[in-house]
C-alpha atoms as a PDB file:
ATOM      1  CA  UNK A   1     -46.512   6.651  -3.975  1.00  0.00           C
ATOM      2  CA  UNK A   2     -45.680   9.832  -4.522  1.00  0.00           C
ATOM      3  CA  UNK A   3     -43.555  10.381  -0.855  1.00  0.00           C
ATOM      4  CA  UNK A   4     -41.934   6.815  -1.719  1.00  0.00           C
ATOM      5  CA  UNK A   5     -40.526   8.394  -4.411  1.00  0.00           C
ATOM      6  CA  UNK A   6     -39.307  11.611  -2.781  1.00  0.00           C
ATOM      7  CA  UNK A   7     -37.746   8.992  -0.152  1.00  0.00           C
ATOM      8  CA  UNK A   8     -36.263   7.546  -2.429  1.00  0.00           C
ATOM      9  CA  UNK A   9     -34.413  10.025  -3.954  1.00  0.00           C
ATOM     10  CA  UNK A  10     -33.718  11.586  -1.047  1.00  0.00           C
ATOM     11  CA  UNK A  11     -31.350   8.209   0.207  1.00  0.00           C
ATOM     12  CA  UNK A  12     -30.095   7.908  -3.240  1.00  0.00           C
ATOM     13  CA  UNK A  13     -28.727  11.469  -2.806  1.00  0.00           C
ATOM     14  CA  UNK A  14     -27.284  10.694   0.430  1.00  0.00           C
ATOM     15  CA  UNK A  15     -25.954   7.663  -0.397  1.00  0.00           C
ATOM     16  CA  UNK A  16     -24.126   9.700  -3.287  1.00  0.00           C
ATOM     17  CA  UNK A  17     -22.982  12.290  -0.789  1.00  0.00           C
ATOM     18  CA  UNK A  18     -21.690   9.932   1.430  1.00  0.00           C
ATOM     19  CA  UNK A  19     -19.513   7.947  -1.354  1.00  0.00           C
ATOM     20  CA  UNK A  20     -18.111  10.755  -2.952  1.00  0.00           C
ATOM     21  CA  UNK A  21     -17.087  12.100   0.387  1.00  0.00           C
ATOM     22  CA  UNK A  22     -15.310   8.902   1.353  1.00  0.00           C
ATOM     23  CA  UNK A  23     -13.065   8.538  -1.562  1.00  0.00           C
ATOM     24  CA  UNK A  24     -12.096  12.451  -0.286  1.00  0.00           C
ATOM     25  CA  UNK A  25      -8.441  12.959   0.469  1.00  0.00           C
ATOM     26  CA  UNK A  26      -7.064  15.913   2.763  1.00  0.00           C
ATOM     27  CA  UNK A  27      -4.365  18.065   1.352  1.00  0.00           C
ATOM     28  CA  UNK A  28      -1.493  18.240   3.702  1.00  0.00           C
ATOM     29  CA  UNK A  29       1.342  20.285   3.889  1.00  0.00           C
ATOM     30  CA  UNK A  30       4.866  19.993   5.262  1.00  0.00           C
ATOM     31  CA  UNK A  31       8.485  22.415   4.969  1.00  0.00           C
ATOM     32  CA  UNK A  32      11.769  20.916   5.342  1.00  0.00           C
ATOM     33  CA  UNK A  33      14.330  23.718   5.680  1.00  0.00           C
ATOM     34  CA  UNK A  34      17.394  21.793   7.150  1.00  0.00           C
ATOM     35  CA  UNK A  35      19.084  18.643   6.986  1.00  0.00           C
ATOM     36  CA  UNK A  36      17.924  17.496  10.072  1.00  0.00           C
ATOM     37  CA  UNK A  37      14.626  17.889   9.039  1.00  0.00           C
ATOM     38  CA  UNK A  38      15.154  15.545   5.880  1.00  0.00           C
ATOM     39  CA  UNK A  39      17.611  13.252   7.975  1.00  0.00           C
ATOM     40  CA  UNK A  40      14.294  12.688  10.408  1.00  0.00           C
ATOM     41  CA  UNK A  41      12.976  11.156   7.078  1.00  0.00           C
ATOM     42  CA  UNK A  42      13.964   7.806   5.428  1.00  0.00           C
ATOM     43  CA  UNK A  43      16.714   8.636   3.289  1.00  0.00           C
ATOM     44  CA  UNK A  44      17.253   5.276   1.573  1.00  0.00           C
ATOM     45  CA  UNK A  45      18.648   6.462  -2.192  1.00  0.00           C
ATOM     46  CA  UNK A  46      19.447   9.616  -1.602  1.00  0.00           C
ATOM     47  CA  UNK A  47      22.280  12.179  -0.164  1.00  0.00           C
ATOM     48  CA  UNK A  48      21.757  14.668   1.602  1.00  0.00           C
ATOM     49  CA  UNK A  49      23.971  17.558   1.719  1.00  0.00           C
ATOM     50  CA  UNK A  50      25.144  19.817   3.977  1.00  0.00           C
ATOM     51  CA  UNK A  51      23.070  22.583   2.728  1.00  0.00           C
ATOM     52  CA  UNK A  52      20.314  20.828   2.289  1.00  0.00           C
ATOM     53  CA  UNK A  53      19.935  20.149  -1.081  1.00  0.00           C
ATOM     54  CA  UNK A  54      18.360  16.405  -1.748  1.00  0.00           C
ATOM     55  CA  UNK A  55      20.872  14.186  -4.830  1.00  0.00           C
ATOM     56  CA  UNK A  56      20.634  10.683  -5.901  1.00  0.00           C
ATOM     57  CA  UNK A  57      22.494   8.596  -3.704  1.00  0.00           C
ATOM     58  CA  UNK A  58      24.421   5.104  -4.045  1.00  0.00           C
ATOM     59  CA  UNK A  59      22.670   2.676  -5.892  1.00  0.00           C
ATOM     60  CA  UNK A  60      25.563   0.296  -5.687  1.00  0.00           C
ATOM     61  CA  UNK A  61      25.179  -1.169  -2.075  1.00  0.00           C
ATOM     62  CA  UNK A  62      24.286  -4.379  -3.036  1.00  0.00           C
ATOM     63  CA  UNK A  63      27.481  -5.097  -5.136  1.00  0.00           C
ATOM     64  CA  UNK A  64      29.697  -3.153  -2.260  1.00  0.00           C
ATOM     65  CA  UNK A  65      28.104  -5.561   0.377  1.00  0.00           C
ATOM     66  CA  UNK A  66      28.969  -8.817  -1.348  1.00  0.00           C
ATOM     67  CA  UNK A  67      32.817  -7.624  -1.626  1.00  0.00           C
ATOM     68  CA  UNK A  68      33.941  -7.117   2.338  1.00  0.00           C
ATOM     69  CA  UNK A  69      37.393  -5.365   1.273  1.00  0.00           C
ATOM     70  CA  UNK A  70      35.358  -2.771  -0.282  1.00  0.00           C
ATOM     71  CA  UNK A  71      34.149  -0.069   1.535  1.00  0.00           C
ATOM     72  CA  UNK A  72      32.995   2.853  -1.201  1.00  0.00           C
ATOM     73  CA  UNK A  73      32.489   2.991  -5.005  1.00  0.00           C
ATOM     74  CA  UNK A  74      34.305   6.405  -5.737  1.00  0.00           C
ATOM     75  CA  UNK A  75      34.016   6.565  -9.994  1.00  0.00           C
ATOM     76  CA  UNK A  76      32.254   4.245 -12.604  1.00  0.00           C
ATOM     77  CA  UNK A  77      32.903   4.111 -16.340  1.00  0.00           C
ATOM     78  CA  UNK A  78      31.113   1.183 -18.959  1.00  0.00           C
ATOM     79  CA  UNK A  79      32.453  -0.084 -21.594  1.00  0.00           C
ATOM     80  CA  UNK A  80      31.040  -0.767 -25.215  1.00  0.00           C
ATOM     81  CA  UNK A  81      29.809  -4.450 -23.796  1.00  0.00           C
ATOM     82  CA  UNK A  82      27.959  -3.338 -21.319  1.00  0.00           C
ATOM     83  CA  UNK A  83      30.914  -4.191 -18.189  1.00  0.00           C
ATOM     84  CA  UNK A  84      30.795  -1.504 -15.661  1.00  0.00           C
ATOM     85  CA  UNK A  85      34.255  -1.021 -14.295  1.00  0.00           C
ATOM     86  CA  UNK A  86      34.487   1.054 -10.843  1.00  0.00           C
ATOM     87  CA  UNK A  87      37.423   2.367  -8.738  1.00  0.00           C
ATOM     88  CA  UNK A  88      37.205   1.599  -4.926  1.00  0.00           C
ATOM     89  CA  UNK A  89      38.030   3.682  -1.599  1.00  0.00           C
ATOM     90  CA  UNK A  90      40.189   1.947   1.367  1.00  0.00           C
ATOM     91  CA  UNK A  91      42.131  -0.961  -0.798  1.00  0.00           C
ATOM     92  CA  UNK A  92      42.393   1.262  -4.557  1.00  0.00           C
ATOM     93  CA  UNK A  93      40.956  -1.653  -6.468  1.00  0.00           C
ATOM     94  CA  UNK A  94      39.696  -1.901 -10.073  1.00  0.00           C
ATOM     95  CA  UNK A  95      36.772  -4.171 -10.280  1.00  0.00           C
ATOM     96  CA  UNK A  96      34.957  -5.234 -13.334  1.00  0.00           C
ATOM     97  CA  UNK A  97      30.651  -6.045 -13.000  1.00  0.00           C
ATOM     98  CA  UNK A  98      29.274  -7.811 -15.494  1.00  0.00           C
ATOM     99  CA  UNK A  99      25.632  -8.891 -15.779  1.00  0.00           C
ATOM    100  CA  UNK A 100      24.951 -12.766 -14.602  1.00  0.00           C
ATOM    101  CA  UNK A 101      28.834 -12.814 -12.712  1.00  0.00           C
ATOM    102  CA  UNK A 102      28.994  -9.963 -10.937  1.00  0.00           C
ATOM    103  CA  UNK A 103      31.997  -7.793  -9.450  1.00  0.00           C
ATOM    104  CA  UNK A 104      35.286  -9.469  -9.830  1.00  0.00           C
ATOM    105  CA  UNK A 105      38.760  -7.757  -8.972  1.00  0.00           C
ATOM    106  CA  UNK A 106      40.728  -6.917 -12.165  1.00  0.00           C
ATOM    107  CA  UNK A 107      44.033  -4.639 -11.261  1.00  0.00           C
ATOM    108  CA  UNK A 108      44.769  -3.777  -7.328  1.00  0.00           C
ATOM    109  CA  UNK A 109      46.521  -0.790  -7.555  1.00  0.00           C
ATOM    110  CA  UNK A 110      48.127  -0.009  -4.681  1.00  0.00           C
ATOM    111  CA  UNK A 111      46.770   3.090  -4.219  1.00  0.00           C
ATOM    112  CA  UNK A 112      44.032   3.947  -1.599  1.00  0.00           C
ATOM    113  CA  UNK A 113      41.335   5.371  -3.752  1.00  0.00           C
ATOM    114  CA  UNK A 114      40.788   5.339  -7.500  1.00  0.00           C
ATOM    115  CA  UNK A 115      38.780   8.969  -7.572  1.00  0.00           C
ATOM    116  CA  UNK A 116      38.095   8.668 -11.753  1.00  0.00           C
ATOM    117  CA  UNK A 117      38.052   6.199 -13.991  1.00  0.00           C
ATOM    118  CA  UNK A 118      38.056   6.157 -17.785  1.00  0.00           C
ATOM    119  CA  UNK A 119      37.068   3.554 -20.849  1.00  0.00           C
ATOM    120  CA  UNK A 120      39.303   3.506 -23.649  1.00  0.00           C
END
C-alpha cells in the first residue's frame, strides 16, 4: 500500500511538471536598427520614416479606394456634426464623409493639393 502511494505521488508530480512546462513560453528577442529591417516586416498602419522612426500611418484607404480620382488624403478637419471634410493630392478636391453616405465631392478647387484644411 504503502509504495502505491509513493507511486502515486510520484506521477502526480510528474504529471504537474509536465503541464506547467507545456503552457511555458520562450522569451525571444529581436533589434531593428534600419528601415529595411522594419520594411522586411508587415507594415500595414504604419509609416515608416527615413530614419527609422515607426508613426501611425493612413487609416483612410478604404474611403481613398472607393473614389478613383483620388490618389492621397493630405489634411482632415471635422466639423461640430461629426462630417469629416479632407483636402486631396493629384485633382485639389474638397470632399465631405459623413457616417452612413460616405465621401462625396463638395468644392473642386482647381488646385493640385489642398495641404490644410480648416472648420469654421
Amino acid at each position: 500500500m504503502r509504495m502505491r502511494r509513493r507511486f502515486s505521488a510520484v506521477l502526480t508530480a510528474l504529471a504537474l511538471v509536465g503541464a506547467s512546462q507545456a503552457w511555458a513560453v520562450r522569451t525571444s528577442l529581436w533589434t531593428q536598427d534600419t528601415v529595411d529591417d522594419f520594411l522586411t516586416g508587415d507594415v500595414t498602419g504604419v509609416t515608416v520614416t527615413s530614419d527609422g522612426q515607426v508613426q501611425l500611418g493612413a487609416a483612410w484607404d478604404s474611403v481613398v479606394t472607393g473614389l478613383p480620382e483620388v490618389a492621397q488624403i493630405w489634411c482632415l478637419a471635422r466639423d461640430s456634426k461629426g462630417r469629416v471634410y479632407f483636402g486631396t493630392g493629384d485633382n485639389g478636391g474638397i470632399y465631405r464623409w459623413t457616417r452612413g453616405e460616405g465621401a462625396r465631392l463638395v468644392w473642386r478647387t482647381g488646385a493640385s493639393e489642398i495641404t490644410s484644411i480648416e472648420r469654421s
